[in-house]
PDB file of N, CA and C in Angstrom:
ATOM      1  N   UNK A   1      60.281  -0.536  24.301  1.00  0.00           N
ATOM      2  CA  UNK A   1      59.235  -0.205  25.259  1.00  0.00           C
ATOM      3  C   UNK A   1      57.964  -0.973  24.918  1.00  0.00           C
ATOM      4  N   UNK A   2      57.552  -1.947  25.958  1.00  0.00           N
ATOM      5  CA  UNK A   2      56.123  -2.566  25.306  1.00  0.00           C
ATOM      6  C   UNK A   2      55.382  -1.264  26.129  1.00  0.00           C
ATOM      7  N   UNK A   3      53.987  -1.578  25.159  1.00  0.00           N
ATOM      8  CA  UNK A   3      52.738  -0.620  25.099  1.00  0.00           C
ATOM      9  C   UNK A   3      51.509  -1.380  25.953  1.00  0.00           C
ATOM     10  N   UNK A   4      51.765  -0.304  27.010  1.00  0.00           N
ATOM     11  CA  UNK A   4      50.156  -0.399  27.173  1.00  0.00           C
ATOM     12  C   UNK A   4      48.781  -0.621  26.956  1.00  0.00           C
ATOM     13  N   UNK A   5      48.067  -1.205  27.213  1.00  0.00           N
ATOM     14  CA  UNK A   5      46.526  -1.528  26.633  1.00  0.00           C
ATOM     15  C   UNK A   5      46.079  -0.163  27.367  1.00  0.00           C
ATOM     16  N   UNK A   6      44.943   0.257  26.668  1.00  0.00           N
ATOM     17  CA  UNK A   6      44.391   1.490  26.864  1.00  0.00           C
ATOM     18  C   UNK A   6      43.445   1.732  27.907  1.00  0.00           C
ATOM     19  N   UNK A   7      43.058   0.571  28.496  1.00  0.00           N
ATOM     20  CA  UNK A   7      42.374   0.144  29.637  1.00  0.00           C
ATOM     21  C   UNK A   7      43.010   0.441  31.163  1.00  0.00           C
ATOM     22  N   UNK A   8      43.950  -0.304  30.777  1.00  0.00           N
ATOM     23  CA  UNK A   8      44.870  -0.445  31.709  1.00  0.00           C
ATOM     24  C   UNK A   8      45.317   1.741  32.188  1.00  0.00           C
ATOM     25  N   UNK A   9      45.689   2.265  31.266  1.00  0.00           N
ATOM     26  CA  UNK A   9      46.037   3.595  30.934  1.00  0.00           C
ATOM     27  C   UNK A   9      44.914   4.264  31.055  1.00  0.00           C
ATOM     28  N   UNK A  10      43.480   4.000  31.105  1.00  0.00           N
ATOM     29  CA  UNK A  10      42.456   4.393  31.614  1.00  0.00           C
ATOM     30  C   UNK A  10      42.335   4.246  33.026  1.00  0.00           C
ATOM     31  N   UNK A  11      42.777   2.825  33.655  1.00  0.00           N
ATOM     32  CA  UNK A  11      42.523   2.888  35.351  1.00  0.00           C
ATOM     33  C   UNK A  11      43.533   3.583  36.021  1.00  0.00           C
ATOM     34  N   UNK A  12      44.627   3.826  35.431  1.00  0.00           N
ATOM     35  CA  UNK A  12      45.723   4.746  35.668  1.00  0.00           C
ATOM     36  C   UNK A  12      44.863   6.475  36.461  1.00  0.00           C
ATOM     37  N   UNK A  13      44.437   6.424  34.955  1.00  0.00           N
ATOM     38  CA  UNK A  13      43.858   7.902  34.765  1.00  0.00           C
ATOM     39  C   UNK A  13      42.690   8.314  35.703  1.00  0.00           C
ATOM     40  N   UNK A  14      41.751   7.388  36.246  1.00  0.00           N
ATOM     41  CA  UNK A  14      40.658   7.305  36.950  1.00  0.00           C
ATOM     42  C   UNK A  14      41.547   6.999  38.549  1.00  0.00           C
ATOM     43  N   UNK A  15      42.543   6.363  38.856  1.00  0.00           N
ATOM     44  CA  UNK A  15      43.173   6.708  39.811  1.00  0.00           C
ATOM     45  C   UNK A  15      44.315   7.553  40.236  1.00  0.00           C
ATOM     46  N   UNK A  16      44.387   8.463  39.588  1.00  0.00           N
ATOM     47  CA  UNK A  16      45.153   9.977  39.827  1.00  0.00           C
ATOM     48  C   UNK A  16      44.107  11.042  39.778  1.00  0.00           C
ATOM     49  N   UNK A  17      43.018  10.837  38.360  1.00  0.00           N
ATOM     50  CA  UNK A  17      42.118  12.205  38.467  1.00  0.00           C
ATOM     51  C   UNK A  17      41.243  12.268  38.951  1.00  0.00           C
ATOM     52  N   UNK A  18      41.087  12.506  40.493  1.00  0.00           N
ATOM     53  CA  UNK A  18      39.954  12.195  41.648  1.00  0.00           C
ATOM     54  C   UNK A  18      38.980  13.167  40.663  1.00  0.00           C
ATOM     55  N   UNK A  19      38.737  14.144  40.114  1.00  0.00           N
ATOM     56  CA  UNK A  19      37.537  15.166  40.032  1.00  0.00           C
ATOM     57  C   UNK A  19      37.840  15.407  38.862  1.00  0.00           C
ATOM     58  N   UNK A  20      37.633  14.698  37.367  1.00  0.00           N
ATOM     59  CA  UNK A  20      38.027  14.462  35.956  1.00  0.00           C
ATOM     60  C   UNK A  20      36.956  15.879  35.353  1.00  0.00           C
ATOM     61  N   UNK A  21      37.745  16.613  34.435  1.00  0.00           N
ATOM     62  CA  UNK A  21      36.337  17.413  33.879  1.00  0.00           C
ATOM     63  C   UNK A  21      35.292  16.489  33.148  1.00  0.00           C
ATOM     64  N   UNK A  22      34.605  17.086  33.013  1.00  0.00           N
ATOM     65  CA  UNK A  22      33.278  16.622  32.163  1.00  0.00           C
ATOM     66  C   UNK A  22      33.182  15.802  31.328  1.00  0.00           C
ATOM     67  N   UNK A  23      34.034  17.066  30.754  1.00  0.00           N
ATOM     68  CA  UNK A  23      34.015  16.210  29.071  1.00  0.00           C
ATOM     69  C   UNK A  23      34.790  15.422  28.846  1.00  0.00           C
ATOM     70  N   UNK A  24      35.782  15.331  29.708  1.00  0.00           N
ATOM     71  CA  UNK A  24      36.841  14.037  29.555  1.00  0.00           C
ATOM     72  C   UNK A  24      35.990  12.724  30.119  1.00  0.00           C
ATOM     73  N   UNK A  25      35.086  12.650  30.894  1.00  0.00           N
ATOM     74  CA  UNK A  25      34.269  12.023  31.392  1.00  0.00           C
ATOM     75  C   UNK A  25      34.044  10.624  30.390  1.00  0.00           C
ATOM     76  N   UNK A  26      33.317  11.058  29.317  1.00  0.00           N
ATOM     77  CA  UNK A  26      32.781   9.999  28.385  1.00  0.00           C
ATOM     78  C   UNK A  26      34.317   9.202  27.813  1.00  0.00           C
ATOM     79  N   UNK A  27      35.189  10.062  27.546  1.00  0.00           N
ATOM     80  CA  UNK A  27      36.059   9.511  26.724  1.00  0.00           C
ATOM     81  C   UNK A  27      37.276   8.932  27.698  1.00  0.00           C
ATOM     82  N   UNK A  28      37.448   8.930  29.327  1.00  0.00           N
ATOM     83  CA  UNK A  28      38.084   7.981  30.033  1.00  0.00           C
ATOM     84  C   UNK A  28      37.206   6.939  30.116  1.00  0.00           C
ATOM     85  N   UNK A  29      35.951   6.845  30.071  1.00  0.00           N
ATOM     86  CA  UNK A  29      34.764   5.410  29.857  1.00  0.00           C
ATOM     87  C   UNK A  29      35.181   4.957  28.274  1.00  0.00           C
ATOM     88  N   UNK A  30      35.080   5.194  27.390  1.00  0.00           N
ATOM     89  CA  UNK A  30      35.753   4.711  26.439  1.00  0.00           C
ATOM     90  C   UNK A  30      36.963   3.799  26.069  1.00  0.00           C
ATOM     91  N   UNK A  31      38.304   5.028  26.656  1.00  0.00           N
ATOM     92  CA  UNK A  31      39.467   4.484  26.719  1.00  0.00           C
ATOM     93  C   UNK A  31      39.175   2.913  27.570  1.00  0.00           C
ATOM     94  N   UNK A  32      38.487   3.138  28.590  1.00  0.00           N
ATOM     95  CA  UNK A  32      38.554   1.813  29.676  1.00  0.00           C
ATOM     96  C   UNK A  32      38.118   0.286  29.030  1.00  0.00           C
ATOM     97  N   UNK A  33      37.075   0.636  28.129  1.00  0.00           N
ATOM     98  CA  UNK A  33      36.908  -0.662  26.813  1.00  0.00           C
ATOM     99  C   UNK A  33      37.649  -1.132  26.143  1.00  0.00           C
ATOM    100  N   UNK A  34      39.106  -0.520  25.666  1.00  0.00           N
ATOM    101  CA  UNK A  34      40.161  -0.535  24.646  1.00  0.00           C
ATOM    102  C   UNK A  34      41.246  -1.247  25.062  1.00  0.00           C
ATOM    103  N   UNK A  35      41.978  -1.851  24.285  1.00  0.00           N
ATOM    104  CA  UNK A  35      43.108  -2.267  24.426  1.00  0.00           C
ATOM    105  C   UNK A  35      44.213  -1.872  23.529  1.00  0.00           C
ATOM    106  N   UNK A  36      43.966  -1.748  21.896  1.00  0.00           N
ATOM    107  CA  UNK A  36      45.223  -0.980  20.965  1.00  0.00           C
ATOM    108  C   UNK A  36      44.644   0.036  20.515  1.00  0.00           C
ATOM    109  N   UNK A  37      45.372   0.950  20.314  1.00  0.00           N
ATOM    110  CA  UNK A  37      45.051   2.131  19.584  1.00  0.00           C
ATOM    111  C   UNK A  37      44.426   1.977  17.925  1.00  0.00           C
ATOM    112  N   UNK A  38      44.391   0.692  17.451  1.00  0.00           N
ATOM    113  CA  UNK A  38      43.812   0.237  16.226  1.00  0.00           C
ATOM    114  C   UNK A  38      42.518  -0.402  16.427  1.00  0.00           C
ATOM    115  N   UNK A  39      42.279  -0.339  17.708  1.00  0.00           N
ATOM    116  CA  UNK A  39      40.511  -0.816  18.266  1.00  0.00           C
ATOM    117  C   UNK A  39      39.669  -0.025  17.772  1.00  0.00           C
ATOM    118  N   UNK A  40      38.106  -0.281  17.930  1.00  0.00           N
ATOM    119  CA  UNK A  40      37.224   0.832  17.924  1.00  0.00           C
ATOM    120  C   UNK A  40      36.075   0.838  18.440  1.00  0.00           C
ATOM    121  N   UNK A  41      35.923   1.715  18.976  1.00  0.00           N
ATOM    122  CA  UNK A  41      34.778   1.980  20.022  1.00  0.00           C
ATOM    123  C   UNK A  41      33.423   2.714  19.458  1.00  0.00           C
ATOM    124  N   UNK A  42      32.445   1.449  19.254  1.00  0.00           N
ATOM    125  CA  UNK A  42      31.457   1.824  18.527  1.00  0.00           C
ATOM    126  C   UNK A  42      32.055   2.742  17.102  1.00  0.00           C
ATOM    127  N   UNK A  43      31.547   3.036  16.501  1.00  0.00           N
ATOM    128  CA  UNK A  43      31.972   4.122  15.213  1.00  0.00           C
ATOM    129  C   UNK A  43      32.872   5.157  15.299  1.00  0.00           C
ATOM    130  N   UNK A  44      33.806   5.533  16.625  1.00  0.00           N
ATOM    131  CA  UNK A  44      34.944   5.988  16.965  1.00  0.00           C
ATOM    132  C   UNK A  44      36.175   5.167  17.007  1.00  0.00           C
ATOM    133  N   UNK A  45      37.240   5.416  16.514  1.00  0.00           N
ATOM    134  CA  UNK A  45      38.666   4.754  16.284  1.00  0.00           C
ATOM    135  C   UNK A  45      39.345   5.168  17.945  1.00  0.00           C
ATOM    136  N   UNK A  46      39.602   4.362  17.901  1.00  0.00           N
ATOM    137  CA  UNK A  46      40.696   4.459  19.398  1.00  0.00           C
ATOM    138  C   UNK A  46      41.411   5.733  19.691  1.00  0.00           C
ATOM    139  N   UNK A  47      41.906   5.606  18.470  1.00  0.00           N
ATOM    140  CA  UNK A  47      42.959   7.071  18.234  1.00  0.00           C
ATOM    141  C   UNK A  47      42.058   8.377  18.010  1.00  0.00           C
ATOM    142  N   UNK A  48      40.768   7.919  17.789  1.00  0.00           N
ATOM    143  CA  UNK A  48      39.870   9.162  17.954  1.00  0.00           C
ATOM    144  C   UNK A  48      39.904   9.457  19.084  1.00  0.00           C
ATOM    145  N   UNK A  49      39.117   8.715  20.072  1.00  0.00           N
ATOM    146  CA  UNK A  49      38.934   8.769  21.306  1.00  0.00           C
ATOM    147  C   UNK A  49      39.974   9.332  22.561  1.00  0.00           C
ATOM    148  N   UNK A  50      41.818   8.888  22.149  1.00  0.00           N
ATOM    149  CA  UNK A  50      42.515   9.615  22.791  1.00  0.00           C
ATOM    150  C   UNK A  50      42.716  11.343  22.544  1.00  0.00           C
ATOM    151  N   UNK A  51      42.880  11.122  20.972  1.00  0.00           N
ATOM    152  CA  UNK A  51      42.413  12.611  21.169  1.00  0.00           C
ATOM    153  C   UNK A  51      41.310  13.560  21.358  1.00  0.00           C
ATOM    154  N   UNK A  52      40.098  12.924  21.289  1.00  0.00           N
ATOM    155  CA  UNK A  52      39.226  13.744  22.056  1.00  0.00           C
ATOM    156  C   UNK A  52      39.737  13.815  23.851  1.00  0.00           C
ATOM    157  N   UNK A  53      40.110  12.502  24.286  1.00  0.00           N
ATOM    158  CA  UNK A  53      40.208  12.672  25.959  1.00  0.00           C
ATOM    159  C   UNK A  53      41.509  13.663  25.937  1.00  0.00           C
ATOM    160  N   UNK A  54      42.624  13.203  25.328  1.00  0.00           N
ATOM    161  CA  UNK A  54      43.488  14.907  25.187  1.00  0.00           C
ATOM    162  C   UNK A  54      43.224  16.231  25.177  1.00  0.00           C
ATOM    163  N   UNK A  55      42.080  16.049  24.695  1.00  0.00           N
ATOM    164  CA  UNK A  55      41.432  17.834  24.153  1.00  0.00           C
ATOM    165  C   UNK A  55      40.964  18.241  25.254  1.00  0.00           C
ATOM    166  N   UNK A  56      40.165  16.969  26.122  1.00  0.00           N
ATOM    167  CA  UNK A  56      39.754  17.401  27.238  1.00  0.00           C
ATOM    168  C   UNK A  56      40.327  16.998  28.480  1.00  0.00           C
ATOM    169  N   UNK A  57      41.189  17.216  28.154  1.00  0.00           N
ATOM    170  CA  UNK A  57      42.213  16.615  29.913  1.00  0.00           C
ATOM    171  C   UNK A  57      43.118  18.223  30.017  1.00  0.00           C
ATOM    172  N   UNK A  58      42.720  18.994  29.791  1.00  0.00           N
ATOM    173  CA  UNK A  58      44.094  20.115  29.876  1.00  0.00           C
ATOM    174  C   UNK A  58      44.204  20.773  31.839  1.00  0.00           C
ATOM    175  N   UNK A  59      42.865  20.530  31.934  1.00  0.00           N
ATOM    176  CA  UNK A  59      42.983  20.381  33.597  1.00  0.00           C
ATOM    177  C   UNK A  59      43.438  19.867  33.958  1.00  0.00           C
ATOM    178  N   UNK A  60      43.859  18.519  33.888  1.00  0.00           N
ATOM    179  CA  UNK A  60      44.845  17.657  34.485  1.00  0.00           C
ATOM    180  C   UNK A  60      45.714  17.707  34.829  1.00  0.00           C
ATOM    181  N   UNK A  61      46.574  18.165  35.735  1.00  0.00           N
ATOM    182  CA  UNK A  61      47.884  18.402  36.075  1.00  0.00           C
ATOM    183  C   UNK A  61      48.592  17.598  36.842  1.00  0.00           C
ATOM    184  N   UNK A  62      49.915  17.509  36.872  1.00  0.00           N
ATOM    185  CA  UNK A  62      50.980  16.512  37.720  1.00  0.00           C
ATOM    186  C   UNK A  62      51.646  15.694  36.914  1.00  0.00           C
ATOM    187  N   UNK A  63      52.354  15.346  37.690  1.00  0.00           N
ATOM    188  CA  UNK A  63      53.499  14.140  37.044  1.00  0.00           C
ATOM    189  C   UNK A  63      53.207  12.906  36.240  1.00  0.00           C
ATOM    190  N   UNK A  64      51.932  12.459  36.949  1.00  0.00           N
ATOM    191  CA  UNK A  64      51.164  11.363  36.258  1.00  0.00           C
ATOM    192  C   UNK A  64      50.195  11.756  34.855  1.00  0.00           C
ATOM    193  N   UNK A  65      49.925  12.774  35.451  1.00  0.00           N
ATOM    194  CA  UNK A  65      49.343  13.297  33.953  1.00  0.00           C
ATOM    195  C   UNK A  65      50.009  13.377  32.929  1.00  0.00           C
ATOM    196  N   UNK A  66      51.104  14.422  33.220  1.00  0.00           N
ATOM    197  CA  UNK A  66      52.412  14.550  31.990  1.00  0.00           C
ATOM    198  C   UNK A  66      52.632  13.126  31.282  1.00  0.00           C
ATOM    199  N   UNK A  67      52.841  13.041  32.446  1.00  0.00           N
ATOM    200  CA  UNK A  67      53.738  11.059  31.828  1.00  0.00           C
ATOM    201  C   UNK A  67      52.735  10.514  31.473  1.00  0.00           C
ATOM    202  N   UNK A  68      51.340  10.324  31.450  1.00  0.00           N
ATOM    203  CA  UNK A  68      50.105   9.846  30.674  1.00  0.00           C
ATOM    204  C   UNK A  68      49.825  10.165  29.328  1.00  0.00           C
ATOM    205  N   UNK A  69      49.771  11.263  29.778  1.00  0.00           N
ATOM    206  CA  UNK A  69      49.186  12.191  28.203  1.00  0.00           C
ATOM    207  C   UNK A  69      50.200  12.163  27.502  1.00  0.00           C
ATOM    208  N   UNK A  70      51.775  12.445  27.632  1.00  0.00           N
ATOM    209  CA  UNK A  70      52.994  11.780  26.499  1.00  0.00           C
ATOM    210  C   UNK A  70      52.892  10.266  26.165  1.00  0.00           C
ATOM    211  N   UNK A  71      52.423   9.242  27.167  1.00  0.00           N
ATOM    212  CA  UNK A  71      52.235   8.398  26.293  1.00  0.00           C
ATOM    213  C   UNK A  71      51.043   7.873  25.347  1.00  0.00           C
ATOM    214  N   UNK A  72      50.174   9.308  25.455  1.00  0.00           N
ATOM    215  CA  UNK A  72      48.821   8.883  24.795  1.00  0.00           C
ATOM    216  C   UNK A  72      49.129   9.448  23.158  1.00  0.00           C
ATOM    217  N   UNK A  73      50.141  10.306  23.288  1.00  0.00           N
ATOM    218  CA  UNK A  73      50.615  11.232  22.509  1.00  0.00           C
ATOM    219  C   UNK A  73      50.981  10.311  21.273  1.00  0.00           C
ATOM    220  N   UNK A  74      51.968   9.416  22.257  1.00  0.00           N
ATOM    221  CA  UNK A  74      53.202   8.279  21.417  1.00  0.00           C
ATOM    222  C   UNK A  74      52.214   7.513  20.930  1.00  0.00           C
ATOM    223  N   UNK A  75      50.716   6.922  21.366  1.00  0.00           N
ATOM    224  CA  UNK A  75      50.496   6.061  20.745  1.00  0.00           C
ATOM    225  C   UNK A  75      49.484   6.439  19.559  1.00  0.00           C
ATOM    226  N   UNK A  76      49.232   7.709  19.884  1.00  0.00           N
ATOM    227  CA  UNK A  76      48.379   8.444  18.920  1.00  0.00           C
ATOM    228  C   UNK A  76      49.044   8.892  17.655  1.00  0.00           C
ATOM    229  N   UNK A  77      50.470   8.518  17.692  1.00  0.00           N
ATOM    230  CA  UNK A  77      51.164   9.257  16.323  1.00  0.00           C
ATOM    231  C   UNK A  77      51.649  10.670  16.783  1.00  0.00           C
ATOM    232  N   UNK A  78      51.573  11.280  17.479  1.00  0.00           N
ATOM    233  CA  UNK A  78      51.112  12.751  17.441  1.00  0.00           C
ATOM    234  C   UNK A  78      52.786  13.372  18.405  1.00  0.00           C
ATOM    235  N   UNK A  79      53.202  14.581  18.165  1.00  0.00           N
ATOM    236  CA  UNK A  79      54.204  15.311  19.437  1.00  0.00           C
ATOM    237  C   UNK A  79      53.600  14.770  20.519  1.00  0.00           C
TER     238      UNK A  79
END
């Protein structure tokens, strides 16, 4: 399976989640700068940043979400 750039997986995310919460807000602007999960965004690690936007995506619902957030999962190390 090749991997996604995180950018790319950010415009994904900004075109399914018409009305994003808040706080996921800063950290889909983030993701959208990134390309590997070994990047870093200002004094935050990439892999920081997905899991903060994880923490705050639990509103997110649907098919595209699921299938997003598992692969944010995969690239984060994480279940």
């Amino acid at each position: 399976m090749t991997t996604r750039s995180l950018s790319i997986i950010a415009r994904d995310i900004k075109a399914d989640w018409k009305k994003p919460y808040f706080g996921a807000v800063p950290y889909i602007d983030a993701l959208s700068q990134l390309n590997e999960i070994s990047d870093r965004f200002y004094s935050d690690s990439a892999k920081g940043v997905v899991l903060y936007f994880l923490a705050n995506a639990s509103s997110w619902r649907g098919e595209t979400a699921k299938r997003i957030k598992s692969e944010l999962k995969t690239l984060a190390g994480i279940k």
